[in-house]
Protein backbone atom coordinates (compact mmCIF):
# COMPACT_ATOMS: atom_id res chain seq x y z
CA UNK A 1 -13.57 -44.82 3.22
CA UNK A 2 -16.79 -44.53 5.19
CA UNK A 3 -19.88 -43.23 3.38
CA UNK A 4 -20.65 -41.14 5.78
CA UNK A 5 -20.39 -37.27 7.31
CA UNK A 6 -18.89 -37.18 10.62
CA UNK A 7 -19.62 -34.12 12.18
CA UNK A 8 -19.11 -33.06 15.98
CA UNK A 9 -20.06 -29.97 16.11
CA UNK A 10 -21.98 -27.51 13.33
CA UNK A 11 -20.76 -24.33 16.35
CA UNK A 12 -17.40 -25.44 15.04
CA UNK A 13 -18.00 -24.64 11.66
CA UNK A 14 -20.31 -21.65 12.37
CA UNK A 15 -17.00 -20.07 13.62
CA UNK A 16 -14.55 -21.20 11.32
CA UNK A 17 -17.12 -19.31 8.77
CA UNK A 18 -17.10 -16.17 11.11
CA UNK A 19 -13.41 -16.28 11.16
CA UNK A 20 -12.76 -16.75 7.33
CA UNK A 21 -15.55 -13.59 6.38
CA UNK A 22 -13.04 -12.12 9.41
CA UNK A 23 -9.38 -12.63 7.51
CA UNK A 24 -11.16 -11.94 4.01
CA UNK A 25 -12.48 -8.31 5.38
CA UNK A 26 -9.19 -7.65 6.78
CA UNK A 27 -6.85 -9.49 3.53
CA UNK A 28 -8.94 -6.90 1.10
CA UNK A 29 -8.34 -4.13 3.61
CA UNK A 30 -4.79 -5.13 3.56
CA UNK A 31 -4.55 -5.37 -0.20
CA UNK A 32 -6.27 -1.96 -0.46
CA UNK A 33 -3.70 -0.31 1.71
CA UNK A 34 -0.85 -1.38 -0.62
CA UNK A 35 -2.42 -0.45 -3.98
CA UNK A 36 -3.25 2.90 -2.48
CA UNK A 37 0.13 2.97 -1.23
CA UNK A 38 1.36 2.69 -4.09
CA UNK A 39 -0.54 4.73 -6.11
CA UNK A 40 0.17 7.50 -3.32
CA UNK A 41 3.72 7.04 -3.32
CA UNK A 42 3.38 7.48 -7.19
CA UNK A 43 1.64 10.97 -7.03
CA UNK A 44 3.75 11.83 -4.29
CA UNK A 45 6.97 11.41 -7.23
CA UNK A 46 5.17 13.05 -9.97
CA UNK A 47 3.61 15.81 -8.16
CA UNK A 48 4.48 16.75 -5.08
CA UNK A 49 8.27 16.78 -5.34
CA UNK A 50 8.37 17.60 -8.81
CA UNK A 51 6.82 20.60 -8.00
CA UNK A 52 8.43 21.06 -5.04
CA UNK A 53 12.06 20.85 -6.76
CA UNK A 54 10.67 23.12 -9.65
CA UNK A 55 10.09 25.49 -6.95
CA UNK A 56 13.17 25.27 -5.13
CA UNK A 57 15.26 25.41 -8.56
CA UNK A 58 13.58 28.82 -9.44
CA UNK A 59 14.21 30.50 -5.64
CA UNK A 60 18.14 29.13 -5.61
CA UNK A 61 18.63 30.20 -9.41
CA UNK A 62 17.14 33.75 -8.40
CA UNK A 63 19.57 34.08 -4.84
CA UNK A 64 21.98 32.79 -7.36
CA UNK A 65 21.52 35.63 -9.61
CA UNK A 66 21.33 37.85 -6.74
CA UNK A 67 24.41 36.87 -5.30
CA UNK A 68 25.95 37.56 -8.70
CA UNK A 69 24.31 40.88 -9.19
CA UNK A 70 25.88 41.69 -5.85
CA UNK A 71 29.69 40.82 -6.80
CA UNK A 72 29.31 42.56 -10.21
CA UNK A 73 27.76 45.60 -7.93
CA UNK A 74 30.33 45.11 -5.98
CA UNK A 75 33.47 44.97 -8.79
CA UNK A 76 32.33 47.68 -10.51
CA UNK A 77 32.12 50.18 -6.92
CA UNK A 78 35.62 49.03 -5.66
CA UNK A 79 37.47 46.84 -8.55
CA UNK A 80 40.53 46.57 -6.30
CA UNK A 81 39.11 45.62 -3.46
CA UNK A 82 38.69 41.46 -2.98
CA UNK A 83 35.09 41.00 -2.33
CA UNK A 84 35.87 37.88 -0.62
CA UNK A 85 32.06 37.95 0.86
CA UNK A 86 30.17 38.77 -2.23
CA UNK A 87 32.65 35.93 -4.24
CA UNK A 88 31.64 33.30 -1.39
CA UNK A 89 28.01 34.06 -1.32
CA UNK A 90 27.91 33.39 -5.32
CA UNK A 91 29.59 29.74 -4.54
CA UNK A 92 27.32 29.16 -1.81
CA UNK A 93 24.27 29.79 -4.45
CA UNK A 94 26.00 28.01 -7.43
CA UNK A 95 26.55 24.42 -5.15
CA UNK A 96 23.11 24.89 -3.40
CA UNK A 97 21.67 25.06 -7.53
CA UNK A 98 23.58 22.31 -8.47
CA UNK A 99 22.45 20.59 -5.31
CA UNK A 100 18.62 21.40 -6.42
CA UNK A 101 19.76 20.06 -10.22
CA UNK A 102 20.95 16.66 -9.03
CA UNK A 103 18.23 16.59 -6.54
CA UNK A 104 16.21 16.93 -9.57
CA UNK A 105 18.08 14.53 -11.40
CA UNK A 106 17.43 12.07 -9.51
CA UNK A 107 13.71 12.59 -9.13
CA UNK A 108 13.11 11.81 -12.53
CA UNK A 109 15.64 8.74 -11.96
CA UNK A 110 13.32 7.63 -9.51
CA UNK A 111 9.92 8.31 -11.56
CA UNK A 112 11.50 6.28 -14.81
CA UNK A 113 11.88 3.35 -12.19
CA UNK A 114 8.82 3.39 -10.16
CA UNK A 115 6.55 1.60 -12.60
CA UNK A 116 9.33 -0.82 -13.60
CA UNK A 117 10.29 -1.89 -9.93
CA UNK A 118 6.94 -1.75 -8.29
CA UNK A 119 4.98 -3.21 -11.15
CA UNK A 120 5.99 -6.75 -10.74
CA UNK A 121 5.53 -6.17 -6.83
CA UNK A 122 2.16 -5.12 -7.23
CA UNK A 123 1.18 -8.12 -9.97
CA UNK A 124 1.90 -10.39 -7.57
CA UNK A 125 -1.04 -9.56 -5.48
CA UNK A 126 -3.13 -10.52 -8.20
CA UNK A 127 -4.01 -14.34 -7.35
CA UNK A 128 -4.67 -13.28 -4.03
CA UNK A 129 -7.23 -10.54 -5.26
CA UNK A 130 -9.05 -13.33 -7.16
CA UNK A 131 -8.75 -15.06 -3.94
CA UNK A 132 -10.68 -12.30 -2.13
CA UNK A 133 -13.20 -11.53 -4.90
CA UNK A 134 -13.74 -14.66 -6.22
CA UNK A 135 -13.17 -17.77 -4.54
CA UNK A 136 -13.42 -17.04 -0.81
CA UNK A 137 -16.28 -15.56 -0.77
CA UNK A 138 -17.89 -18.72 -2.51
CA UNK A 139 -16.42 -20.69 -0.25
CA UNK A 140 -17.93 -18.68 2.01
CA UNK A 141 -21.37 -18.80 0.95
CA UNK A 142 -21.13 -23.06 0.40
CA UNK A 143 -19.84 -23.28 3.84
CA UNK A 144 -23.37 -21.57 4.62
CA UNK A 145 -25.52 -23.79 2.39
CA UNK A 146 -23.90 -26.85 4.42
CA UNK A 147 -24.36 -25.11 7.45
CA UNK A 148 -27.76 -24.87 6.91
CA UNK A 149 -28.15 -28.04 5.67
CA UNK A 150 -26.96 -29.40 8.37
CA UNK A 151 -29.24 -27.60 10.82
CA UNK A 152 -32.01 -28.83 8.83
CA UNK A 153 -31.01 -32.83 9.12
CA UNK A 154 -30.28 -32.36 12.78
CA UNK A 155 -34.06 -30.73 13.30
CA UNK A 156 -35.49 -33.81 11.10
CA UNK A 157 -33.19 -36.71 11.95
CA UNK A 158 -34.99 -39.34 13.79
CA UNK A 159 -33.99 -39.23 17.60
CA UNK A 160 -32.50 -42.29 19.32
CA UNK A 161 -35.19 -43.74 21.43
CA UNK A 162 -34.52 -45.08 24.99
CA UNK A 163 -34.97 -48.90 24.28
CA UNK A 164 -38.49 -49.47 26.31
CA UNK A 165 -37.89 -51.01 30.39
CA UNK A 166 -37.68 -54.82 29.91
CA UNK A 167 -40.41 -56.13 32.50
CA UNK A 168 -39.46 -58.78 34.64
CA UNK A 169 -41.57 -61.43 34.93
């Protein structure tokens, strides 16, 4: 093995350097993305459809109780008649609650889960976080000390003379 550096071109590592401060900007953004995602997605469960089936169960339970009020309105004016419309109106409401109630159901399925399924996911992004924070970037910063270094022995390394013109005699 030779003792010796052999180096063609510093340029060349100037840009590999560029590039790898390049993919670490862009990995972090990346990782960022899918932590937020996550987290988002998270909310998005325990907030914004749990409130938004909440909200749906109270409106169908009330056109439910509407629809019911109606057929007992109905009975009690005209016993003997069928009230066919009033009846099916009161099934409509009672599948589209029971609709709301498994909807609901499974929400909190889903929010039991999250945590449990994504967890792992997200844990294995880990070594590549102390990738980005930690080891890149001081590889990073070394591949600038040698850099530098190297501009520095190339500015104070001895030139190779021309050998003088032999004289003829």
């Amino acid at each position: 093995m030779s003792d010796q550096a052999k180096i063609a071109s510093i340029d060349t590592l100037e840009a590999f350097r560029s590039d790898l401060i390049r993919y670490l900007e862009k990995s972090r953004t990346a990782l960022g993305d899918i932590t937020g995602e996550v987290r988002r997605m998270r909310s998005w469960l325990d907030s914004d459809r749990t409130t938004h089936w909440a909200r749906e169960m109270k409106q169908r339970v009330k056109k439910l109780e509407q629809a019911e009020q109606e057929l007992y309105s109905a009975n009690l004016t005209s016993p003997e008649a069928s009230n066919a419309i009033q009846k099916m109106a009161v099934a409509r409401a009672r599948r589209s609650v029971e609709e709301a109630e498994e909807k609901i159901h499974i929400l909190k399925k889903w929010r039991m889960q999250f945590d449990n399924r994504t967890g792992p996911l997200v844990r294995l992004l880990d070594p590549m976080q102390h990738q980005l924070t930690n080891a890149l970037p001081k590889g990073v910063h070394h591949l600038g000390e040698a850099i530098k270094a190297l501009h520095d022995y190339a500015a104070t390394a001895p030139r190779a003379t021309p050998p003088p013109p032999e004289s003829q005699p």
